[in-house]
PDB file of N, CA and C in Angstrom:
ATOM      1  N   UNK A   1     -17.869 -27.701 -42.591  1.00  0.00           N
ATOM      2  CA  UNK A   1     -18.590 -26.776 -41.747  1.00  0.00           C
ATOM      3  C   UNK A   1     -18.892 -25.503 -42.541  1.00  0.00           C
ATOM      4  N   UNK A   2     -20.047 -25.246 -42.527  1.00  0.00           N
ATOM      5  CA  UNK A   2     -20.168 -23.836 -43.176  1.00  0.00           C
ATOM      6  C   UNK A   2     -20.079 -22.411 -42.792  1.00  0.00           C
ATOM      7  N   UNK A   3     -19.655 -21.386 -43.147  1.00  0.00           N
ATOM      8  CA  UNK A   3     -19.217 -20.286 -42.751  1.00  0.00           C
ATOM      9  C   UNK A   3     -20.811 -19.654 -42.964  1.00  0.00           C
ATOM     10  N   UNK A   4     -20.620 -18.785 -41.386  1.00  0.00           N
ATOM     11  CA  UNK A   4     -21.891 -18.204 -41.139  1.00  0.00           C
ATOM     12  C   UNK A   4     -21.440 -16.873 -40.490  1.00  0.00           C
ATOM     13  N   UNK A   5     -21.916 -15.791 -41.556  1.00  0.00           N
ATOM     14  CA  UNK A   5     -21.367 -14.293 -40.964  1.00  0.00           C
ATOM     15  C   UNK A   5     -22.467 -13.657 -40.112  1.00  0.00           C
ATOM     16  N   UNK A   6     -22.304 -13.224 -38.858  1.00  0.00           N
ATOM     17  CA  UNK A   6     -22.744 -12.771 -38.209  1.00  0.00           C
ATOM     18  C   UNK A   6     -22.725 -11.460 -38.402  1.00  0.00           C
ATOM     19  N   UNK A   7     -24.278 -11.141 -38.770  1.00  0.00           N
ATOM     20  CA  UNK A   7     -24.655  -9.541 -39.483  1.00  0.00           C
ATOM     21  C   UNK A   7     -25.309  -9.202 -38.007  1.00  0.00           C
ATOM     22  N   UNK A   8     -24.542  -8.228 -37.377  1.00  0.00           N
ATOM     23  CA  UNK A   8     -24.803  -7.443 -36.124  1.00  0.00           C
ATOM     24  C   UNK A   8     -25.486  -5.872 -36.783  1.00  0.00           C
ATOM     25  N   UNK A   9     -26.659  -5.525 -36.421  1.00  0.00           N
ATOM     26  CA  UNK A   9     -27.232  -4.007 -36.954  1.00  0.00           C
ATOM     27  C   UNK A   9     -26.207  -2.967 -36.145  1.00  0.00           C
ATOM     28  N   UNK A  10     -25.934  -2.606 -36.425  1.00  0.00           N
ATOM     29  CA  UNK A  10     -25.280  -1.064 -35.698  1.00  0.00           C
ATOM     30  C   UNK A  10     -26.011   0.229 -36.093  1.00  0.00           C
ATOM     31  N   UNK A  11     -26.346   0.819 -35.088  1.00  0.00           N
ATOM     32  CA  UNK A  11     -26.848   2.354 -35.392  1.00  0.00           C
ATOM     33  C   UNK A  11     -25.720   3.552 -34.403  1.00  0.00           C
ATOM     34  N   UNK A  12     -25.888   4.529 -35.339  1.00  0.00           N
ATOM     35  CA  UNK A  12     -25.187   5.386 -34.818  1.00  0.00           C
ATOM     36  C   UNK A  12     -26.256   6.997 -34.794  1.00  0.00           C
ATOM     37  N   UNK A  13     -25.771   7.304 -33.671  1.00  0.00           N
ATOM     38  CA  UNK A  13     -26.242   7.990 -33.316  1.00  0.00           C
ATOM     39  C   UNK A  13     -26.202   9.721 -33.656  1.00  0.00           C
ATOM     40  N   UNK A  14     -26.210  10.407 -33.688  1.00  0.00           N
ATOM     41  CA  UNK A  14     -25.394  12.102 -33.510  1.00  0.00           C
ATOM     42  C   UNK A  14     -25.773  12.670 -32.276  1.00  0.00           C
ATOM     43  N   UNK A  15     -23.973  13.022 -32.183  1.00  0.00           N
ATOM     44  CA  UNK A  15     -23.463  13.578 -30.933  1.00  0.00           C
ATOM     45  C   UNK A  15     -24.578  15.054 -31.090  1.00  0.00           C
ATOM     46  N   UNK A  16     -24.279  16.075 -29.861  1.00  0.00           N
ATOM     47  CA  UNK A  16     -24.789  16.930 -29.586  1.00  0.00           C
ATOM     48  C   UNK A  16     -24.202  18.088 -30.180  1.00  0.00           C
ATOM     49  N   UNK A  17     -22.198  18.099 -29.812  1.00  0.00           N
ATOM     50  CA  UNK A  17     -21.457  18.709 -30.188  1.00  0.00           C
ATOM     51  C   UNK A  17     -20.530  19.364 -29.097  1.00  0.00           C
ATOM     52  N   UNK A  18     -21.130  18.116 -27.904  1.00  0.00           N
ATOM     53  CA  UNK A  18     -20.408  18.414 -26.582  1.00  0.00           C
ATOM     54  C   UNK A  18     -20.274  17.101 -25.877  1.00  0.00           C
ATOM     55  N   UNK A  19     -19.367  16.421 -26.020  1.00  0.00           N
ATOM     56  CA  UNK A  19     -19.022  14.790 -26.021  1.00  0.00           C
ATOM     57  C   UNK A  19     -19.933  14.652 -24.478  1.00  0.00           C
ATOM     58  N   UNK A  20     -18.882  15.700 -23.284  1.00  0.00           N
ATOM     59  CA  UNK A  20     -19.475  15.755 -22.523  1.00  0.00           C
ATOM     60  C   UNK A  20     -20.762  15.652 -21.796  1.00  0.00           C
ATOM     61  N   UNK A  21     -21.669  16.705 -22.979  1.00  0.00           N
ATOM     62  CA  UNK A  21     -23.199  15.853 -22.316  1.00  0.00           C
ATOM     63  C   UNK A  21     -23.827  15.090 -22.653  1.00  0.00           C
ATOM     64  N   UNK A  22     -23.095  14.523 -24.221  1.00  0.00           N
ATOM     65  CA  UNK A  22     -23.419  13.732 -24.206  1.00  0.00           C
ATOM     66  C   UNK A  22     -23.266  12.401 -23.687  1.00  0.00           C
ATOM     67  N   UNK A  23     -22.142  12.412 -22.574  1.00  0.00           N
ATOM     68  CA  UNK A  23     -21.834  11.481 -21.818  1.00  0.00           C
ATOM     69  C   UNK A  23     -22.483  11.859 -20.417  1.00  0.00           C
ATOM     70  N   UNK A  24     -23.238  12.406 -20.633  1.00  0.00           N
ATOM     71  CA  UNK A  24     -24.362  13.346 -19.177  1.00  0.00           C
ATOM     72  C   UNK A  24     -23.317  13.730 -17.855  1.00  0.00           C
ATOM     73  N   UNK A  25     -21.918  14.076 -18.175  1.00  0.00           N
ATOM     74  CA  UNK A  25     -21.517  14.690 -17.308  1.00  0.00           C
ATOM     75  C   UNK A  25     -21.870  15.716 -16.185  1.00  0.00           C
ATOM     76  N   UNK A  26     -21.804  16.284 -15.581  1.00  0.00           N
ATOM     77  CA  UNK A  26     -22.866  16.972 -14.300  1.00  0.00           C
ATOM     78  C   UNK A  26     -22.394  18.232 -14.780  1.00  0.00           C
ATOM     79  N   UNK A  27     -21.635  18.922 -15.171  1.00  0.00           N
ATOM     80  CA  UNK A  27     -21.215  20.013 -15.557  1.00  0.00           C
ATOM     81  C   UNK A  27     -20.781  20.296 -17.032  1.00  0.00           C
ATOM     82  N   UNK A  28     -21.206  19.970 -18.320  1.00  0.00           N
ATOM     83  CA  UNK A  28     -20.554  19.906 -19.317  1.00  0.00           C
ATOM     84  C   UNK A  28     -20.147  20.945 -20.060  1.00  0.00           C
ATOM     85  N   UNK A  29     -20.725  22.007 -20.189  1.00  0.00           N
ATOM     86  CA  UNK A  29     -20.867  23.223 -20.541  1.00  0.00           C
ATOM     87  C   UNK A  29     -18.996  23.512 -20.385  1.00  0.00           C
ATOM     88  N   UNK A  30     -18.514  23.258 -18.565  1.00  0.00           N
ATOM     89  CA  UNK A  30     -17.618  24.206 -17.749  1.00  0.00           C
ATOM     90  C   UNK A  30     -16.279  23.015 -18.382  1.00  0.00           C
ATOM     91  N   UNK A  31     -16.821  21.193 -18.611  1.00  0.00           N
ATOM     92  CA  UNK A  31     -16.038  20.444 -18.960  1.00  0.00           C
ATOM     93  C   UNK A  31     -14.901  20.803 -20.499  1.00  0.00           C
ATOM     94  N   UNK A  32     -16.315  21.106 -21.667  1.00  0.00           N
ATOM     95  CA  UNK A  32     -15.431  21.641 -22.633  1.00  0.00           C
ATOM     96  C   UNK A  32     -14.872  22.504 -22.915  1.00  0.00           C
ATOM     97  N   UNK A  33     -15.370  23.582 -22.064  1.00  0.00           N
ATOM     98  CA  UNK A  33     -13.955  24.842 -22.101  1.00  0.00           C
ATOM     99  C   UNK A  33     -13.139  24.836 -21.169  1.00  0.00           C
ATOM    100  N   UNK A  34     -12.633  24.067 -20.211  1.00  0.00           N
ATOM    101  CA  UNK A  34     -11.760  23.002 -19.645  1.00  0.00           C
ATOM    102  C   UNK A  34     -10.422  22.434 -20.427  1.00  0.00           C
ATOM    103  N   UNK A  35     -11.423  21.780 -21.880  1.00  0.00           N
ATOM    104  CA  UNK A  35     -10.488  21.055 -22.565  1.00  0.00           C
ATOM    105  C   UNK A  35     -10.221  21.916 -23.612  1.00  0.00           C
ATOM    106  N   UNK A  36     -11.241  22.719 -24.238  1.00  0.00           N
ATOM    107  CA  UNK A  36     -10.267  23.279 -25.429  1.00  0.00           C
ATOM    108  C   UNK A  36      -9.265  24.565 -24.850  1.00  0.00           C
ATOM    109  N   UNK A  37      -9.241  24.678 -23.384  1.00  0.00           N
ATOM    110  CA  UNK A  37      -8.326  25.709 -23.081  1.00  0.00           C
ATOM    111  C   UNK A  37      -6.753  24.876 -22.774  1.00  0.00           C
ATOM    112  N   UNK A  38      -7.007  23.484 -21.826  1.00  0.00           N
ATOM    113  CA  UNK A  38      -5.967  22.582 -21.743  1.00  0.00           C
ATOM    114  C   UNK A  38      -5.362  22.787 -22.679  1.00  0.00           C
ATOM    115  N   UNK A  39      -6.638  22.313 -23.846  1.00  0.00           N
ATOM    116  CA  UNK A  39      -5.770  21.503 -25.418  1.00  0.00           C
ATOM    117  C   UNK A  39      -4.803  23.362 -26.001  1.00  0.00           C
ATOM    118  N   UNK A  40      -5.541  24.283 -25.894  1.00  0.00           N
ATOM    119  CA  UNK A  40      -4.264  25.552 -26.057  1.00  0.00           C
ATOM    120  C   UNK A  40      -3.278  25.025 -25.421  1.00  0.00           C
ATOM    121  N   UNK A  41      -3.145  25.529 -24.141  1.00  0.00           N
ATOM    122  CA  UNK A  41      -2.053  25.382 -23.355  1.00  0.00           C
ATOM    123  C   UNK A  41      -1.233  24.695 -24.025  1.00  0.00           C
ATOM    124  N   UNK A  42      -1.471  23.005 -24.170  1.00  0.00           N
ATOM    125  CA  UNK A  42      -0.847  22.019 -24.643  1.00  0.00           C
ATOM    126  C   UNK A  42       0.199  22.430 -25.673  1.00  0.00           C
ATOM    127  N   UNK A  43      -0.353  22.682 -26.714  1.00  0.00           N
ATOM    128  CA  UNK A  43      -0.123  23.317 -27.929  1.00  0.00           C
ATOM    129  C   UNK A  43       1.114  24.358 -27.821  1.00  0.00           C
ATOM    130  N   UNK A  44       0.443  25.185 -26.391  1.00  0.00           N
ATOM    131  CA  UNK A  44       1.704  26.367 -26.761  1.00  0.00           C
ATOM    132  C   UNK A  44       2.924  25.395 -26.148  1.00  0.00           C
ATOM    133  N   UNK A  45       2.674  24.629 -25.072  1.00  0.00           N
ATOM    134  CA  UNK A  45       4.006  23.917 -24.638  1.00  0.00           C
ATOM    135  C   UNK A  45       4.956  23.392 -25.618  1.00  0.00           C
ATOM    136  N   UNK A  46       3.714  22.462 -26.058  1.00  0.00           N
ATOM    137  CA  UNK A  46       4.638  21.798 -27.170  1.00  0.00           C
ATOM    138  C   UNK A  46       5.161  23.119 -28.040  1.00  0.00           C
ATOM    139  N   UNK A  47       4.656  24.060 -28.370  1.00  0.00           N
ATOM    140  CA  UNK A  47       5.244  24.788 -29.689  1.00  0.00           C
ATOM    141  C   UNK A  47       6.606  25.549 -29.266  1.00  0.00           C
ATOM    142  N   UNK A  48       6.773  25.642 -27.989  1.00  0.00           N
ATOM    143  CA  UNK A  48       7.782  26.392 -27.940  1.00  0.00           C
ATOM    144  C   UNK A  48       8.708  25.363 -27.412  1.00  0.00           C
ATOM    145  N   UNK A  49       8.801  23.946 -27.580  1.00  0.00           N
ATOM    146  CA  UNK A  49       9.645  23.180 -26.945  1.00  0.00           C
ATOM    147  C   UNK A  49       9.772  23.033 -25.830  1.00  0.00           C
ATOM    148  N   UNK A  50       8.604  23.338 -24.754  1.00  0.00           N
ATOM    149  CA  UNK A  50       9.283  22.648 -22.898  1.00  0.00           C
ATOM    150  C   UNK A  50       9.080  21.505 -22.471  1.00  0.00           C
ATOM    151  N   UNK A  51       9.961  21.239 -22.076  1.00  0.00           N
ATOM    152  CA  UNK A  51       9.558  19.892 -21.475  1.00  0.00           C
ATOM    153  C   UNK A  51       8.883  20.288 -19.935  1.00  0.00           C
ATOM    154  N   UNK A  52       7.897  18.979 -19.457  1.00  0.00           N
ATOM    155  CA  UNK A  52       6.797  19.565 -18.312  1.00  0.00           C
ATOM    156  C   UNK A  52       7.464  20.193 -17.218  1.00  0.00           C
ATOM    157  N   UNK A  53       8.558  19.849 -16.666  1.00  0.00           N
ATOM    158  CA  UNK A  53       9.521  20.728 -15.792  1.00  0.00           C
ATOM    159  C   UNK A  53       9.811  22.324 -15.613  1.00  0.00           C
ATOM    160  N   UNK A  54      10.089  22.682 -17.369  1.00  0.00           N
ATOM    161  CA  UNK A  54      10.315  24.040 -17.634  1.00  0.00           C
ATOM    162  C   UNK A  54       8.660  24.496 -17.863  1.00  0.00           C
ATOM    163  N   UNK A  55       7.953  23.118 -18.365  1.00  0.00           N
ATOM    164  CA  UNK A  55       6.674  24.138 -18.418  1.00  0.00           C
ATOM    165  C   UNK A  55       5.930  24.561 -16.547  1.00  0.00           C
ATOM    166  N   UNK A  56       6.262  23.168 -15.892  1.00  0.00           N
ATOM    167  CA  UNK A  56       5.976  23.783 -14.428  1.00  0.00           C
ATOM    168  C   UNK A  56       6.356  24.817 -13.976  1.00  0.00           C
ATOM    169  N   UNK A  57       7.975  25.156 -14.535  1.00  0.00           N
ATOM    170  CA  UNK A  57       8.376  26.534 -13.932  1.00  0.00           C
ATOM    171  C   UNK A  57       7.600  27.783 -14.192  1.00  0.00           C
ATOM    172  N   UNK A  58       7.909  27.842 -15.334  1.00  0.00           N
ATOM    173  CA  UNK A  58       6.879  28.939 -16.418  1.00  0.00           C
ATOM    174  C   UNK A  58       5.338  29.116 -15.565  1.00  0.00           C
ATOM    175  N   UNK A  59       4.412  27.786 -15.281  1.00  0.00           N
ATOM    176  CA  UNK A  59       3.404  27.826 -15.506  1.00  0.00           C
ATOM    177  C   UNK A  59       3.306  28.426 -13.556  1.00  0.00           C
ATOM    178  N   UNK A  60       4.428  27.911 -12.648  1.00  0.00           N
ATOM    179  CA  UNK A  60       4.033  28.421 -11.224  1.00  0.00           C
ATOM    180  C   UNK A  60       3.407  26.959 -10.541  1.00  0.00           C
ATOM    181  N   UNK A  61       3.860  25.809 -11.176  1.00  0.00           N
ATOM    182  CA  UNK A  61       3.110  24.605 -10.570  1.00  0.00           C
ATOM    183  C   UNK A  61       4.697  23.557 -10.358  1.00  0.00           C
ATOM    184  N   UNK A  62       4.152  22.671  -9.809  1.00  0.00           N
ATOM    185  CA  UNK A  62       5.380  21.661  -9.594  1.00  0.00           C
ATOM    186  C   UNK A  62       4.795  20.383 -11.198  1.00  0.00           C
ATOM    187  N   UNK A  63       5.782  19.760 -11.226  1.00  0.00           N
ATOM    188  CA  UNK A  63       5.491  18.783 -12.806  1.00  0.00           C
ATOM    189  C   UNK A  63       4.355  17.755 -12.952  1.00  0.00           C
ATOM    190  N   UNK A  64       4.149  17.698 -11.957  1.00  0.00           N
ATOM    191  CA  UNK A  64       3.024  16.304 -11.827  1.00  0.00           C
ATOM    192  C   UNK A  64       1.530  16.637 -12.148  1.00  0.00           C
ATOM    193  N   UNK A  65       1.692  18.305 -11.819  1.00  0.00           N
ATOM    194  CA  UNK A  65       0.439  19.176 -11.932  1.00  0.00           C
ATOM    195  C   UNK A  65       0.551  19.137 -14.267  1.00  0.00           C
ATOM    196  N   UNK A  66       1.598  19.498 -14.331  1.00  0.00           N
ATOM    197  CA  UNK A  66       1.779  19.751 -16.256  1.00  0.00           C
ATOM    198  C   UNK A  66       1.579  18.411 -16.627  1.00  0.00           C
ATOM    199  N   UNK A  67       2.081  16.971 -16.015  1.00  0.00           N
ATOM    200  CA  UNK A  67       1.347  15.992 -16.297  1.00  0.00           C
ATOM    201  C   UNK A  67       0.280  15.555 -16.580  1.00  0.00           C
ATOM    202  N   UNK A  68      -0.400  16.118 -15.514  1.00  0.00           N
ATOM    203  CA  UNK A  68      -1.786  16.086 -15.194  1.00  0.00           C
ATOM    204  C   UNK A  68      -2.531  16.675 -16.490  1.00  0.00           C
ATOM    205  N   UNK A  69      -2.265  18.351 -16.426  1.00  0.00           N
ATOM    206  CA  UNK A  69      -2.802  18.753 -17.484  1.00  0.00           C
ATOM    207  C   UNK A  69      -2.431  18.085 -19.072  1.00  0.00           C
ATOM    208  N   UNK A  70      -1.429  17.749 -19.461  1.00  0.00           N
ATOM    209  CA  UNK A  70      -0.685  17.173 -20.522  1.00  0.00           C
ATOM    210  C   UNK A  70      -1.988  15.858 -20.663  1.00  0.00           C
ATOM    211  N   UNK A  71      -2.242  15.495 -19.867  1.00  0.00           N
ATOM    212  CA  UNK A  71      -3.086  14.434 -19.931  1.00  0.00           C
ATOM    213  C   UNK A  71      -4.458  14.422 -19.937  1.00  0.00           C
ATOM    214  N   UNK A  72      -4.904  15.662 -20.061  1.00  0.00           N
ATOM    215  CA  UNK A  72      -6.064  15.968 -19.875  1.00  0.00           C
ATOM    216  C   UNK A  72      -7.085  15.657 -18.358  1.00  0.00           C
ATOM    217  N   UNK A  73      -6.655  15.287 -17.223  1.00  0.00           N
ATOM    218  CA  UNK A  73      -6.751  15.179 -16.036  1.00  0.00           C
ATOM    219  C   UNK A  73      -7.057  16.269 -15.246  1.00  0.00           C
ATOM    220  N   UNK A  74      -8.045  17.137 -15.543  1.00  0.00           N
ATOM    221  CA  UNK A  74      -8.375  18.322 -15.378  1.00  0.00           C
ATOM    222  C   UNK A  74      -9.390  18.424 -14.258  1.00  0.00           C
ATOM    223  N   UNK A  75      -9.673  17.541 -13.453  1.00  0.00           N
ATOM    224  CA  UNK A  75     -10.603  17.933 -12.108  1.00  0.00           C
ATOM    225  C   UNK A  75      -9.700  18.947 -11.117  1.00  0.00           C
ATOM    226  N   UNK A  76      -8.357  19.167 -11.196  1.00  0.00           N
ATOM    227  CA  UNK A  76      -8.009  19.782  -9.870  1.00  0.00           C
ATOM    228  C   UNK A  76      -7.384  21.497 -10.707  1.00  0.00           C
ATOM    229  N   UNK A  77      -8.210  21.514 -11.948  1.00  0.00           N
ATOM    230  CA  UNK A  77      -7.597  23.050 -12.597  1.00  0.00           C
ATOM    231  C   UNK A  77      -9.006  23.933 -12.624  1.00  0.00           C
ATOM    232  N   UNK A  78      -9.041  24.512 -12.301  1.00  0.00           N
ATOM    233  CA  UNK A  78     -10.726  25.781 -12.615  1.00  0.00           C
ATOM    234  C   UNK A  78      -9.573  26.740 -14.254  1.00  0.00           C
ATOM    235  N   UNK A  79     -11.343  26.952 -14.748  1.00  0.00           N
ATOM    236  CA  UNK A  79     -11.167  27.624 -15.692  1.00  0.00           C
ATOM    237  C   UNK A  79     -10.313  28.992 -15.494  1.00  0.00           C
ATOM    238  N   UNK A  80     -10.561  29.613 -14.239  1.00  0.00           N
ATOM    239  CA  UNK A  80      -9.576  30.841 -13.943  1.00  0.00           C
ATOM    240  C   UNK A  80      -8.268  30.164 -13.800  1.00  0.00           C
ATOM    241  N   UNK A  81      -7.814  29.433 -13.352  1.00  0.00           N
ATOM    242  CA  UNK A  81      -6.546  29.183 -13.224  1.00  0.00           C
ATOM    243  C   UNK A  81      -5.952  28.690 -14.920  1.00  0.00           C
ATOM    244  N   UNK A  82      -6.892  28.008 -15.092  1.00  0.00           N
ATOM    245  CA  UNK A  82      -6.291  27.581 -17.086  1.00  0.00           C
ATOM    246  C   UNK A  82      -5.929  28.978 -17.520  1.00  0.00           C
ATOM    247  N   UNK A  83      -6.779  29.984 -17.535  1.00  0.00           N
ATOM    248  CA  UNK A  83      -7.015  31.356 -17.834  1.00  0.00           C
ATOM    249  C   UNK A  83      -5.136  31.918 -17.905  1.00  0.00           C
ATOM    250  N   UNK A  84      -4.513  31.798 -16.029  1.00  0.00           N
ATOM    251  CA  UNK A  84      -3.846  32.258 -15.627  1.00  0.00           C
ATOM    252  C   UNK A  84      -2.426  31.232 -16.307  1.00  0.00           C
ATOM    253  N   UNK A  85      -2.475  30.106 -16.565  1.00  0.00           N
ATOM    254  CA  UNK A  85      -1.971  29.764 -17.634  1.00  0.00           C
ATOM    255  C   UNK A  85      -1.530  29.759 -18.742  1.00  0.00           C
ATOM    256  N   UNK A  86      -2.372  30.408 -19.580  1.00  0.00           N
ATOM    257  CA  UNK A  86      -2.099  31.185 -20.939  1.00  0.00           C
ATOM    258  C   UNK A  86      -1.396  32.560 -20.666  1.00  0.00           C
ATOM    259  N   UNK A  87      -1.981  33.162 -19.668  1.00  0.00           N
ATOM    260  CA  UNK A  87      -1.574  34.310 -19.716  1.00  0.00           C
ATOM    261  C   UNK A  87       0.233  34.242 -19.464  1.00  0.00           C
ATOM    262  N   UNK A  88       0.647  33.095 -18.363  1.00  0.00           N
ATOM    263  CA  UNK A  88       2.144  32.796 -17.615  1.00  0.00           C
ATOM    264  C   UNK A  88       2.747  32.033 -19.282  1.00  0.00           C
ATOM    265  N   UNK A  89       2.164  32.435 -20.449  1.00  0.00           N
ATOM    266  CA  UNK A  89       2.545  31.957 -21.290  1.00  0.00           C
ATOM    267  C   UNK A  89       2.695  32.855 -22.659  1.00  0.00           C
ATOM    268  N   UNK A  90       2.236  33.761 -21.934  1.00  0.00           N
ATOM    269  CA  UNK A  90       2.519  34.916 -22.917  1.00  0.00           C
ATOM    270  C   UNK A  90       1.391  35.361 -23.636  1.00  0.00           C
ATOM    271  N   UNK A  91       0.112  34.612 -23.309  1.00  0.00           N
ATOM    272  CA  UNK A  91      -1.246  34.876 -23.920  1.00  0.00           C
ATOM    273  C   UNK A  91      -2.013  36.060 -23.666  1.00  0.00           C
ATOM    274  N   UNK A  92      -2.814  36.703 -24.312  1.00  0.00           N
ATOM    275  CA  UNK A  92      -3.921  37.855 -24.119  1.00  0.00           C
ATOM    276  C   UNK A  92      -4.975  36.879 -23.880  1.00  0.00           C
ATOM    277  N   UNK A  93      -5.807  37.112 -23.024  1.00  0.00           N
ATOM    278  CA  UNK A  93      -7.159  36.281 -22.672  1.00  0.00           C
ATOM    279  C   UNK A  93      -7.911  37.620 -23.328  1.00  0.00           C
ATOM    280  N   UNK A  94      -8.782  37.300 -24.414  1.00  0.00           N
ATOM    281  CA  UNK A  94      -9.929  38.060 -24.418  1.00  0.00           C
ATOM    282  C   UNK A  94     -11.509  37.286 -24.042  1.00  0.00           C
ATOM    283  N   UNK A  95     -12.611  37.545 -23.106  1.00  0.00           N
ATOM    284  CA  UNK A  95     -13.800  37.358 -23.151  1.00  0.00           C
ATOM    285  C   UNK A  95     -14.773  38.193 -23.803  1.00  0.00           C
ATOM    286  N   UNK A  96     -15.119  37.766 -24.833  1.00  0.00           N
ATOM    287  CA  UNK A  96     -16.076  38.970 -25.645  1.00  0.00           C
ATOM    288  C   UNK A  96     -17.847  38.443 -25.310  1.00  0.00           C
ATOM    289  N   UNK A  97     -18.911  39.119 -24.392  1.00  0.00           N
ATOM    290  CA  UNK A  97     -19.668  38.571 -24.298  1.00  0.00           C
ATOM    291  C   UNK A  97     -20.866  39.581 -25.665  1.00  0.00           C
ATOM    292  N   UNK A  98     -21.856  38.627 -25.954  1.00  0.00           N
ATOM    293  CA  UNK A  98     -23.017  39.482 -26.896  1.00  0.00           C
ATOM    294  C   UNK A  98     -24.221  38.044 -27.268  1.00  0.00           C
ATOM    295  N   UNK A  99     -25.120  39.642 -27.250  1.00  0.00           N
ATOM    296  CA  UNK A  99     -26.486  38.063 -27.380  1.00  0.00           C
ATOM    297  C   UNK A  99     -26.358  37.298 -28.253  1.00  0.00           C
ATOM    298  N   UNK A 100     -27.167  36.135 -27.139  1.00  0.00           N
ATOM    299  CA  UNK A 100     -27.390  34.302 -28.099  1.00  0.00           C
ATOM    300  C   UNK A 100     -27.851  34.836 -29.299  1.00  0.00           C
ATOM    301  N   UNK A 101     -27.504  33.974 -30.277  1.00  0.00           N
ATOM    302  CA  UNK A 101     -28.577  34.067 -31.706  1.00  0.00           C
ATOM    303  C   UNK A 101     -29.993  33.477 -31.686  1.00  0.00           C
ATOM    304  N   UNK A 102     -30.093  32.851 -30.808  1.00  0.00           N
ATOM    305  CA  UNK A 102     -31.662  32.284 -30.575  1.00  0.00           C
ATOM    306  C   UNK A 102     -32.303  33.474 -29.861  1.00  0.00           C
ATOM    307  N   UNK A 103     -33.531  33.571 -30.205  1.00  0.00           N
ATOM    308  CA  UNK A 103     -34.061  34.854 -29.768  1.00  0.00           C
ATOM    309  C   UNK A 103     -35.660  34.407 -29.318  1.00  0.00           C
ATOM    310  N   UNK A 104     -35.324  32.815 -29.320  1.00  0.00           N
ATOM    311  CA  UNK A 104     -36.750  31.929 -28.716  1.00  0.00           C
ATOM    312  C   UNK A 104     -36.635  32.483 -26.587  1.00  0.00           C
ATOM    313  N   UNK A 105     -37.550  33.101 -26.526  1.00  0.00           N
ATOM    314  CA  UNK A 105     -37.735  32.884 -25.098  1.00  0.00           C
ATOM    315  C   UNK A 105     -37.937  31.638 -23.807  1.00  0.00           C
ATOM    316  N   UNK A 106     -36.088  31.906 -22.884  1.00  0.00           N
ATOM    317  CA  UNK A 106     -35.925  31.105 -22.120  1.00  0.00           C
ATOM    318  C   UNK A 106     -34.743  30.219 -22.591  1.00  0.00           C
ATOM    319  N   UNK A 107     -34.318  30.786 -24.089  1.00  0.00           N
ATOM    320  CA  UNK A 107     -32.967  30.077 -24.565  1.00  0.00           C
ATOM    321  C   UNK A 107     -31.712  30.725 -24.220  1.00  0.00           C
ATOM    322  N   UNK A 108     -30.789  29.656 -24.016  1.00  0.00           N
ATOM    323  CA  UNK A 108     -29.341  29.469 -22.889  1.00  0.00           C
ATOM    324  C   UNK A 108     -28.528  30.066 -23.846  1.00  0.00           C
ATOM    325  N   UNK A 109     -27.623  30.659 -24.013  1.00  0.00           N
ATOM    326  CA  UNK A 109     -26.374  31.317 -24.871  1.00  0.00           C
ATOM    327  C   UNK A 109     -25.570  29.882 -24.558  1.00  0.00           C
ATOM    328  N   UNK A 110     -24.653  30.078 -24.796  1.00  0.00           N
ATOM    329  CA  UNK A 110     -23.466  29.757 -24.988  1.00  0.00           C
ATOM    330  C   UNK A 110     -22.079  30.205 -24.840  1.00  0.00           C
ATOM    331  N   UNK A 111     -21.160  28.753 -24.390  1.00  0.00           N
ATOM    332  CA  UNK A 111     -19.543  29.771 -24.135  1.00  0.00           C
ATOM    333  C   UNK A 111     -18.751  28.725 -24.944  1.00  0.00           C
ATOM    334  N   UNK A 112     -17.816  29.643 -25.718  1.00  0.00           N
ATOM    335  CA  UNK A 112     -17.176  29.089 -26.977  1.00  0.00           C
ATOM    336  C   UNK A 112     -15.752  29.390 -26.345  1.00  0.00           C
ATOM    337  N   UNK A 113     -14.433  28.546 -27.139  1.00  0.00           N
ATOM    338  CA  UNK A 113     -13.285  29.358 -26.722  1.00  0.00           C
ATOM    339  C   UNK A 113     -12.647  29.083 -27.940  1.00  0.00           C
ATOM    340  N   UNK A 114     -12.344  30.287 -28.881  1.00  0.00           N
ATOM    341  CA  UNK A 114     -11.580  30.186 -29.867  1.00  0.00           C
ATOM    342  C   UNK A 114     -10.412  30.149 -29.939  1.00  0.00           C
ATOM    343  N   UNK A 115      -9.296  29.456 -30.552  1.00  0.00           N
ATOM    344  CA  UNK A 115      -7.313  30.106 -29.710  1.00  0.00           C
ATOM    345  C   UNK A 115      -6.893  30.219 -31.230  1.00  0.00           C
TER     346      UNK A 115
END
């Protein structure tokens, strides 16, 4: 029997630089600073050693909620409350707002979150 390799084309595409719309989420913009504020949080948990219990205490939630977040399961957190998170963690929240660099008329700024 002869061996016959099945040459499948694959193309790949480029992302946007927001997984989110590019998965046409309904809100994507509010999705990724969602996650790169989670993914802080995360970070500080882990860095200071809590386990989700002590981080529930700390954070003012019961554990299933630090699960949640731990898991990235983020429909039942608003960005103010992530906010209030960092802060029950010892964080400075700064928002620094200043004009888009596009200076084309009718172009959207942008919201970044650096940690």
């Amino acid at each position: 029997m002869k061996n016959r390799e099945n040459k499948s084309e694959s193309s790949v595409t480029r992302g946007s630089g927001n997984v989110f719309a590019d998965l046409k989420s309904p809100s994507p913009g509010e999705a990724l600073v969602k996650a790169h504020i989670a993914h802080a949080i995360c970070e500080l948990i882990r860095g200071e050693g809590l386990n989700q219990a002590a981080a529930a205490a700390r954070l003012g939630v019961d554990q299933p909620k630090v699960s949640s977040l731990m898991h990235g399961k983020l429909r039942g957190f608003s960005i103010d409350r992530l906010l209030r998170f960092l802060n029950a963690l010892g964080q400075d929240v700064d928002i620094v707002i200043h004009p888009a660099k596009s200076k084309r008329r009718g172009a959207r700024g942008r919201i970044a979150v650096a940690a």
